[in-house]
Protein backbone atom coordinates (compact mmCIF):
# COMPACT_ATOMS: atom_id res chain seq x y z
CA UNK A 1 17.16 -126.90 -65.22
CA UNK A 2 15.87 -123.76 -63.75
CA UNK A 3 17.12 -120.92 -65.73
CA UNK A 4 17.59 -122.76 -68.86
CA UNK A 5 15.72 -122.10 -71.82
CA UNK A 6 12.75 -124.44 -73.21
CA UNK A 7 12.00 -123.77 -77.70
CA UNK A 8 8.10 -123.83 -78.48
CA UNK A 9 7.03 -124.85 -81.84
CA UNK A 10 3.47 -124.34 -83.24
CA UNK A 11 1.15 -121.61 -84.05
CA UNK A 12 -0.44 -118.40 -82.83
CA UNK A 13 2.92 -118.28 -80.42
CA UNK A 14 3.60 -114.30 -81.09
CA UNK A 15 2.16 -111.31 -79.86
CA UNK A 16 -1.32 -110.68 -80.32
CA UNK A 17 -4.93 -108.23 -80.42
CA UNK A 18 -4.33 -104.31 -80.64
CA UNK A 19 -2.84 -103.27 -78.86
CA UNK A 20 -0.91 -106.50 -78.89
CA UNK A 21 0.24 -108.51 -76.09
CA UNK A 22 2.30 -111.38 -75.55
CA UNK A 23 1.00 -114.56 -74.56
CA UNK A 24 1.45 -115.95 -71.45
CA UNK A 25 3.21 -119.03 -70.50
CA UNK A 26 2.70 -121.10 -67.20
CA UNK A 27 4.45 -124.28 -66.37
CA UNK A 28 2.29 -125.95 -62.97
CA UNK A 29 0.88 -122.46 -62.88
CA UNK A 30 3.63 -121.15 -62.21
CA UNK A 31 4.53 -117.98 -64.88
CA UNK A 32 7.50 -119.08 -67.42
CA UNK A 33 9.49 -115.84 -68.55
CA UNK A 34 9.43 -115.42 -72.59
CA UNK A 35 12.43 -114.93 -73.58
CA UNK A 36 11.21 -114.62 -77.48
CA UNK A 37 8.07 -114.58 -79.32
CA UNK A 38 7.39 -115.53 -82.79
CA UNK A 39 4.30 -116.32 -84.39
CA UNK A 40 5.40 -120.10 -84.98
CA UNK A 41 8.26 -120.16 -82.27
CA UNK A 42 8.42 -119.39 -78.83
CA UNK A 43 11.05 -119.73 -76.08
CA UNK A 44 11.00 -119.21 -72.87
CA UNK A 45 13.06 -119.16 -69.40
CA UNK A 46 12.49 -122.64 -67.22
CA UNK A 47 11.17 -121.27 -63.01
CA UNK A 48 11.64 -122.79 -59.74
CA UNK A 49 8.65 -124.75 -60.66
CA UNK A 50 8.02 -129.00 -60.34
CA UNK A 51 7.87 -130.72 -63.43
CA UNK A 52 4.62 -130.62 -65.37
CA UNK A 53 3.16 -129.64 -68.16
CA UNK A 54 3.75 -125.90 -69.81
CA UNK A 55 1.11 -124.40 -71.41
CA UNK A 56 0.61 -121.60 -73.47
CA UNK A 57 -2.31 -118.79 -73.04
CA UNK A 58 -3.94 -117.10 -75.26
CA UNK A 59 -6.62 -114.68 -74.57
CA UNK A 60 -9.63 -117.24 -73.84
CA UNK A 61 -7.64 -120.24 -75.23
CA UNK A 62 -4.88 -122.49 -74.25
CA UNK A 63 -2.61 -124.83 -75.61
CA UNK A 64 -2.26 -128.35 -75.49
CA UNK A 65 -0.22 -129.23 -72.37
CA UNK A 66 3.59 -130.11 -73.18
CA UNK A 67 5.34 -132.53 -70.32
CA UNK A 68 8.45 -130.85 -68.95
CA UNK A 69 10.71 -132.83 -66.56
CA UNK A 70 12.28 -130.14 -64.17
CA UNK A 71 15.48 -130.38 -62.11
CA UNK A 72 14.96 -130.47 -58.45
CA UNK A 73 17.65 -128.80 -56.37
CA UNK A 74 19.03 -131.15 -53.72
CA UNK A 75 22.29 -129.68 -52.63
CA UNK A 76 23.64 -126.04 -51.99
CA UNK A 77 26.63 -124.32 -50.36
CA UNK A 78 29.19 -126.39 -52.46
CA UNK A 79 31.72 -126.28 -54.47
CA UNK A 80 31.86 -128.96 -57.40
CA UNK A 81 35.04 -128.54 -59.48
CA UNK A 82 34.41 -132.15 -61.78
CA UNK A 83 31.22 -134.65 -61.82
CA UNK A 84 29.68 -135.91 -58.64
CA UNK A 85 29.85 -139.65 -57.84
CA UNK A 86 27.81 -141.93 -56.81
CA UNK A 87 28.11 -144.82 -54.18
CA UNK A 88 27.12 -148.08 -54.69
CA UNK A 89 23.47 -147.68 -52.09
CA UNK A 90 23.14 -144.69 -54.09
CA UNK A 91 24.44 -141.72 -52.03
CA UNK A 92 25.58 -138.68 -54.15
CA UNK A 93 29.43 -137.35 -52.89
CA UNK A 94 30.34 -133.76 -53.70
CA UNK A 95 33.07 -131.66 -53.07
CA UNK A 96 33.73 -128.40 -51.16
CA UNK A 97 36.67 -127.66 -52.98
CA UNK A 98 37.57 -123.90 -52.67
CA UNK A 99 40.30 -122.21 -54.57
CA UNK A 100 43.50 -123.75 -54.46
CA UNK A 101 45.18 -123.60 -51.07
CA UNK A 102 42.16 -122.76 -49.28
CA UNK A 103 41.42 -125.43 -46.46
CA UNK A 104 37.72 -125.50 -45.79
CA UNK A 105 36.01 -126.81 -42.85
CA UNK A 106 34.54 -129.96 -44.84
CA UNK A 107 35.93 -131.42 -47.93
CA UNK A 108 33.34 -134.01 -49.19
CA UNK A 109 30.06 -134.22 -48.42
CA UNK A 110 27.38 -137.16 -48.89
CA UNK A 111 23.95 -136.85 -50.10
CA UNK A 112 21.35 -139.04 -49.35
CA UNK A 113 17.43 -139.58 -49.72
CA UNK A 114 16.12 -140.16 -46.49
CA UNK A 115 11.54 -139.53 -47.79
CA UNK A 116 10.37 -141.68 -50.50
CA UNK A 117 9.09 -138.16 -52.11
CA UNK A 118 12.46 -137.53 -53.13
CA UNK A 119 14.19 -135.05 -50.59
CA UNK A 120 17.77 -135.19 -49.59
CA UNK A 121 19.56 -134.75 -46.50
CA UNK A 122 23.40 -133.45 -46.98
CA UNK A 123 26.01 -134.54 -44.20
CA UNK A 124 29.85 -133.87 -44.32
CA UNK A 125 31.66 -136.85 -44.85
CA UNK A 126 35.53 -135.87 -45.21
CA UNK A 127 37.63 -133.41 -43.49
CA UNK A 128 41.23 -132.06 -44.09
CA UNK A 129 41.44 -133.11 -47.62
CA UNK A 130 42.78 -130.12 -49.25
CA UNK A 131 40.84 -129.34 -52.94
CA UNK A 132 39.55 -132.26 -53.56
CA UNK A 133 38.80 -132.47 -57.46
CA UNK A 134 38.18 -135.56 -59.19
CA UNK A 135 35.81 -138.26 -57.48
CA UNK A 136 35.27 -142.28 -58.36
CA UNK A 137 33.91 -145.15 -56.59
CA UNK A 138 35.34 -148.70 -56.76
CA UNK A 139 33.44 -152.07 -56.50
CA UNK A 140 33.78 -152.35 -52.74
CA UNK A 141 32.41 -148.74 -52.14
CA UNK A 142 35.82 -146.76 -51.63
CA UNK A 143 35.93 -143.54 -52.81
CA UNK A 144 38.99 -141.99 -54.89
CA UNK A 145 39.58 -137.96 -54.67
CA UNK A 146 42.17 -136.06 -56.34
CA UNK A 147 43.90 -133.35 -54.52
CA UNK A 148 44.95 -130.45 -57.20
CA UNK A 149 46.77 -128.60 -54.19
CA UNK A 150 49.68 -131.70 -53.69
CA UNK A 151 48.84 -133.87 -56.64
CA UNK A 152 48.01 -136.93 -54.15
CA UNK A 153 45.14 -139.53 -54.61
CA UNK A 154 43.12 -140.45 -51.86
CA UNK A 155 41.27 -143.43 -50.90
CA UNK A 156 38.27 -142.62 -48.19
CA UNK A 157 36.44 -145.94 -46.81
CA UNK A 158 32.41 -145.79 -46.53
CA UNK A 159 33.01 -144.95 -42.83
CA UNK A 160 34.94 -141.74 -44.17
CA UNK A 161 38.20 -142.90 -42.96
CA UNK A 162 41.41 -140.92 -45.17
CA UNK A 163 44.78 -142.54 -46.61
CA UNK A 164 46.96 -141.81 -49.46
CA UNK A 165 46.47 -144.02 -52.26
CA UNK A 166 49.57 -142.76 -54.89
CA UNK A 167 51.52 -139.48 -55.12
CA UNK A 168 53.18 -137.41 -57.31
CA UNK A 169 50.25 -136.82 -60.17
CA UNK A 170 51.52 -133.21 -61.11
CA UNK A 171 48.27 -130.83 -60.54
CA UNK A 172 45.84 -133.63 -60.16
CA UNK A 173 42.26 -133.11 -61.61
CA UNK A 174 40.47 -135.81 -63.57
CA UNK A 175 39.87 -139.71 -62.07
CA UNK A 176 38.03 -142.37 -63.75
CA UNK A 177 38.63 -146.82 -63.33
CA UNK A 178 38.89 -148.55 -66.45
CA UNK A 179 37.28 -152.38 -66.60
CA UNK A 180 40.21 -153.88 -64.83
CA UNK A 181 40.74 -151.63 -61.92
CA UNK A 182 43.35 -149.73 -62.97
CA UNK A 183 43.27 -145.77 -61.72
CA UNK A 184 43.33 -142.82 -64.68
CA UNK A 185 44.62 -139.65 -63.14
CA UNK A 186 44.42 -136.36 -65.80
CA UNK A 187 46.74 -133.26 -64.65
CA UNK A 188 46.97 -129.59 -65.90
CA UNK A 189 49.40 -130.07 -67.83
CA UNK A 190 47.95 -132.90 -70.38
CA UNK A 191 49.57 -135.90 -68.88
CA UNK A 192 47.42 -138.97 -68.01
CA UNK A 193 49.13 -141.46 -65.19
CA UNK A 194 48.02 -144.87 -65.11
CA UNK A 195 48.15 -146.66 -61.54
CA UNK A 196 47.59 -150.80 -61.39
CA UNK A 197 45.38 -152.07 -58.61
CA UNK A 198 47.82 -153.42 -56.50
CA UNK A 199 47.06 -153.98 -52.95
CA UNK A 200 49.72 -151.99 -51.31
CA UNK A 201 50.82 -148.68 -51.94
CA UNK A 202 54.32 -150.22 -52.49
CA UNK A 203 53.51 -152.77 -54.98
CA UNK A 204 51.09 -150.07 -57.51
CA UNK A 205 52.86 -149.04 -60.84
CA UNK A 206 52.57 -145.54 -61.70
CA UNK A 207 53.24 -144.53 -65.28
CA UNK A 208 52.42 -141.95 -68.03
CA UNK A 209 49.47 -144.03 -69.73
CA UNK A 210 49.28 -140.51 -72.39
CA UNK A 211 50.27 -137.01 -73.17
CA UNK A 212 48.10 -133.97 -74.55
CA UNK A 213 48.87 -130.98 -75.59
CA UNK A 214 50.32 -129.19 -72.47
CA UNK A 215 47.56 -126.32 -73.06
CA UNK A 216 45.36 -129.71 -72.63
CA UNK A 217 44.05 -130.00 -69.00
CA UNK A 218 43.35 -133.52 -68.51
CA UNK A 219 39.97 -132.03 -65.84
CA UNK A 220 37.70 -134.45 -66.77
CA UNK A 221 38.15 -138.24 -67.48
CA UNK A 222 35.57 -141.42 -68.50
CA UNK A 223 35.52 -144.52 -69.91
CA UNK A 224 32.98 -146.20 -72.87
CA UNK A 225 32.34 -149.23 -72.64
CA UNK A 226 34.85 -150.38 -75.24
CA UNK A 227 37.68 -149.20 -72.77
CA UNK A 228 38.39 -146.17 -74.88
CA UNK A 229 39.33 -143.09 -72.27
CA UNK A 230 37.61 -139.54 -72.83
CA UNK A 231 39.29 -135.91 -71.78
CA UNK A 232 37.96 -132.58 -71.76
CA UNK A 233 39.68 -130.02 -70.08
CA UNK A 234 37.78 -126.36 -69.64
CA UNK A 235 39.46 -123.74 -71.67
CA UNK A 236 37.90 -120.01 -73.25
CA UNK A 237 38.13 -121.32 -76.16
CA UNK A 238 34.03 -121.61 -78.00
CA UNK A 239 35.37 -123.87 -79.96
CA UNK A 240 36.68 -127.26 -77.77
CA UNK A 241 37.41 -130.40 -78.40
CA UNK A 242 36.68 -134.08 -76.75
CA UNK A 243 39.96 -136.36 -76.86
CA UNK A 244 39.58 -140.11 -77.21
CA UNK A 245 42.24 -142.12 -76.26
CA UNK A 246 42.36 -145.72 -77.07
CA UNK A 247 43.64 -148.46 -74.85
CA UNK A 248 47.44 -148.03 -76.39
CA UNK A 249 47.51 -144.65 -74.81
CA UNK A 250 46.62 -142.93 -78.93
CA UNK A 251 45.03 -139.50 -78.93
CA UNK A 252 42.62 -138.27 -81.42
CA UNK A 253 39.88 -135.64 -81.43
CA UNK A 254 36.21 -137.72 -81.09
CA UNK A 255 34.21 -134.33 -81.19
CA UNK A 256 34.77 -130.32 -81.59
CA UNK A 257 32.85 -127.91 -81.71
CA UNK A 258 32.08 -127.14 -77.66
CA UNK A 259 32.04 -124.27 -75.75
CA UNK A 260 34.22 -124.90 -72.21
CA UNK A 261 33.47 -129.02 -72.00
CA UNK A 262 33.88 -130.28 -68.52
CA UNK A 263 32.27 -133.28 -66.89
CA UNK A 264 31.19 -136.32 -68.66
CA UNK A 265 29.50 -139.58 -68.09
CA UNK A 266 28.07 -142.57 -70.65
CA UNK A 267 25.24 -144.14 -70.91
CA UNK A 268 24.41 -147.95 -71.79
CA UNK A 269 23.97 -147.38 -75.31
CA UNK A 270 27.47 -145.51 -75.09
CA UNK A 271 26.19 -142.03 -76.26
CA UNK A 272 28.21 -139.30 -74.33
CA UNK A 273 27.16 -136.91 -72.06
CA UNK A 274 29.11 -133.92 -71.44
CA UNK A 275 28.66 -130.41 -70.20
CA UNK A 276 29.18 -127.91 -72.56
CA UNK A 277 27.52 -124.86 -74.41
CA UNK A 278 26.59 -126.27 -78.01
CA UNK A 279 26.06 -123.46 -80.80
CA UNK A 280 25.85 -121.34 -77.73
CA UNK A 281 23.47 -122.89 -75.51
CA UNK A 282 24.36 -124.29 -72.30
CA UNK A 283 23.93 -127.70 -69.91
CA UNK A 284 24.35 -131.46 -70.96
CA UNK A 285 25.31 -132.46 -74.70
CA UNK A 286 24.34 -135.36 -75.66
CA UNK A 287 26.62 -137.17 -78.65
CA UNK A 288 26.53 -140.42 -80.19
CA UNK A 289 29.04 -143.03 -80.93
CA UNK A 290 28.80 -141.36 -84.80
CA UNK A 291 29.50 -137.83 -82.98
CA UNK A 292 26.18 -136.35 -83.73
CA UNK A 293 25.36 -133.77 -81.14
CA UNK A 294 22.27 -132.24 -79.32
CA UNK A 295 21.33 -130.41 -76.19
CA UNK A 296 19.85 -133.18 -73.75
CA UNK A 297 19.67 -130.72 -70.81
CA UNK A 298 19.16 -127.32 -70.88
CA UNK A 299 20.66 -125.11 -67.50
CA UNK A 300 23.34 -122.58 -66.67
CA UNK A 301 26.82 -122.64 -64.86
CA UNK A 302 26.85 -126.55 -65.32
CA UNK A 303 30.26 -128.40 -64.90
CA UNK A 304 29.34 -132.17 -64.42
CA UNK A 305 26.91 -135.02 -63.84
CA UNK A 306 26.51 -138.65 -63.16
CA UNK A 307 23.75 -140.95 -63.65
CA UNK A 308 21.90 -142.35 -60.53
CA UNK A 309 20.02 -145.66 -60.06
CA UNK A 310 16.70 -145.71 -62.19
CA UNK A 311 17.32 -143.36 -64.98
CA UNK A 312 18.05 -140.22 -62.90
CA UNK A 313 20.79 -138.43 -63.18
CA UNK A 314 22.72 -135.68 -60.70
CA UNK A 315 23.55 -132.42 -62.41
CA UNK A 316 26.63 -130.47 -60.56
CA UNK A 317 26.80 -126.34 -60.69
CA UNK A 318 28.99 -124.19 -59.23
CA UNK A 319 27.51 -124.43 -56.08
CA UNK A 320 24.76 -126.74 -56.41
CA UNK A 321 23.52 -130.38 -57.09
CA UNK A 322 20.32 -130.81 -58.71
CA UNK A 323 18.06 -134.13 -59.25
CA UNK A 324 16.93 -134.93 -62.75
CA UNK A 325 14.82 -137.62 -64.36
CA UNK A 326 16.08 -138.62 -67.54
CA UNK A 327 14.87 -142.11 -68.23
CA UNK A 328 18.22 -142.55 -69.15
CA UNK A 329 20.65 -145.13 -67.54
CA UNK A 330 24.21 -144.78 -67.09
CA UNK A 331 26.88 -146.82 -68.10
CA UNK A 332 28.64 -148.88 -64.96
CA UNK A 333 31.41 -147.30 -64.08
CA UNK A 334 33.56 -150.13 -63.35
């Protein structure tokens, strides 16, 4: 991502002539920032720049070109708490969430492509929901939002329309489906409700599917594709785990290690994705079934993602959703 940090390996990286001089770095011509110069390591700062290749320079010489794929910013003037979500024709929903109690003018908005060169157009889609949190889709293109400010779940229709799906979910954050249709719903204080897919609001069971910790905030929810259910929940701590939770509502720790873990998604070969600082470094961790870790994505101020049609992916900031092509494809959801 822009403002995330890019490691060089090779020769003839570090300073250079007399007096010496650093190299100079360009990605599309555009001027990287070094961050640090070595003679066989170099790392530098990632600009507003399309993807492309970065190059080194060198005096009269260059290097070879190496391909970097860029994030593209799509989306500003939000407010992303959790992951974004994605509708089944492909539009990107994101929330204007606000601290909690604020009411802000629009709650959810919609992104959509509308050029085949890639560029988004933003629209608001729902109103009056007050800090909306966690966000899921369900087959038939309803979309699920957690309210943190009255612990309600809402179900919005694809013409935006608002009802109350279940109440009652403490300080609701997290969201995900499981395989069957049944609704996971983490709150702040480590519980995890379960809530069947009945068709009336009358006839859906509500129970506690599993407790954390209750210095555990169940923030962030998602499902592999053996049906085993995955919390982070942000804390100070440089040092946080990833709880796995198996289909008998068990607990154990599938990863530590992270530095504030928020919003995850899977992919089809069911590694994780999460963001998270790893050994310090910030944006999207990748880990494997085996729980062996790397950075996938490198960016600042990152707090979720989900993966788009086609390998992309949608990275969520504070305030911000960018476009990225991973050649990676997500897991289904449901």
């Amino acid at each position: 991502m822009p403002g995330g940090e890019v490691e060089l390996h090779g020769t003839h990286l570090g300073p250079y002539g007399d007096p010496a001089v650093q190299p100079h770095v360009t990605l599309n011509d555009i001027t990287a920032p070094i961050t640090l110069s070595r003679s066989t390591r170099l790392t530098i700062r990632v600009p507003e720049a399309p993807e492309g290749d970065l190059i080194v320079h060198r005096a009269d010489s260059s290097s070879n070109g190496l391909p970097i794929a860029v994030a593209t910013l799509i989306a500003e003037d939000l407010h992303p708490v959790a992951n974004p979500a994605v509708a089944p024709d492909g539009a990107i929903h994101a929330t204007l969430s606000g601290s909690r109690g604020q009411q802000l003018p629009v709650s959810i908005f919609r992104i959509e492509p509308y050029t085949s060169q890639g560029e988004y157009v933003m629209r608001p889609f729902v109103r009056n929901l007050l800090n909306p949190t966690g966000l899921a889709f369900d087959p038939q293109g309803n979309l699920y939002a957690s309210s943190r400010a009255d612990g309600t779940i809402y179900r919005i229709t694809p013409s935006g329309d608002l009802s109350v799906y279940a109440e009652g979910m403490g300080i609701a954050t997290g969201i995900a489906f499981d395989r069957d249709g049944n609704l996971f719903v983490g709150d702040r204080s480590g519980t995890i409700f379960k809530i069947s897919p009945a068709h009336t609001r009358e006839a859906r069971e509500i129970f506690v599917f599993a407790t954390l910790e209750p210095s555990i905030a169940a923030y962030h929810l998602a499902f592999n594709d053996a049906g085993t259910l995955f919390v982070t929940g942000p804390t100070t701590s440089s040092s946080q785990s990833i709880h796995a939770i198996d289909r008998d509502g068990n607990a154990s720790v599938f990863f530590s290690g992270l530095g504030r873990a928020q919003g995850m998604a899977f992919d089809l070969d069911d590694n994780l994705y999460v963001a998270a600082s790893l050994h310090g470094e910030r944006g999207i961790v990748q880990i494997t079934p085996e729980g062996v870790a790397s950075l996938a994505v490198s960016g600042n101020n990152v707090i979720g993602l989900c993966f788009l049609p086609h390998g992309a992916c949608a990275l969520a900031t504070r305030d911000s959703i960018y476009h990225l092509d991973l050649g990676i494809h997500g897991r289904p959801l449901i």
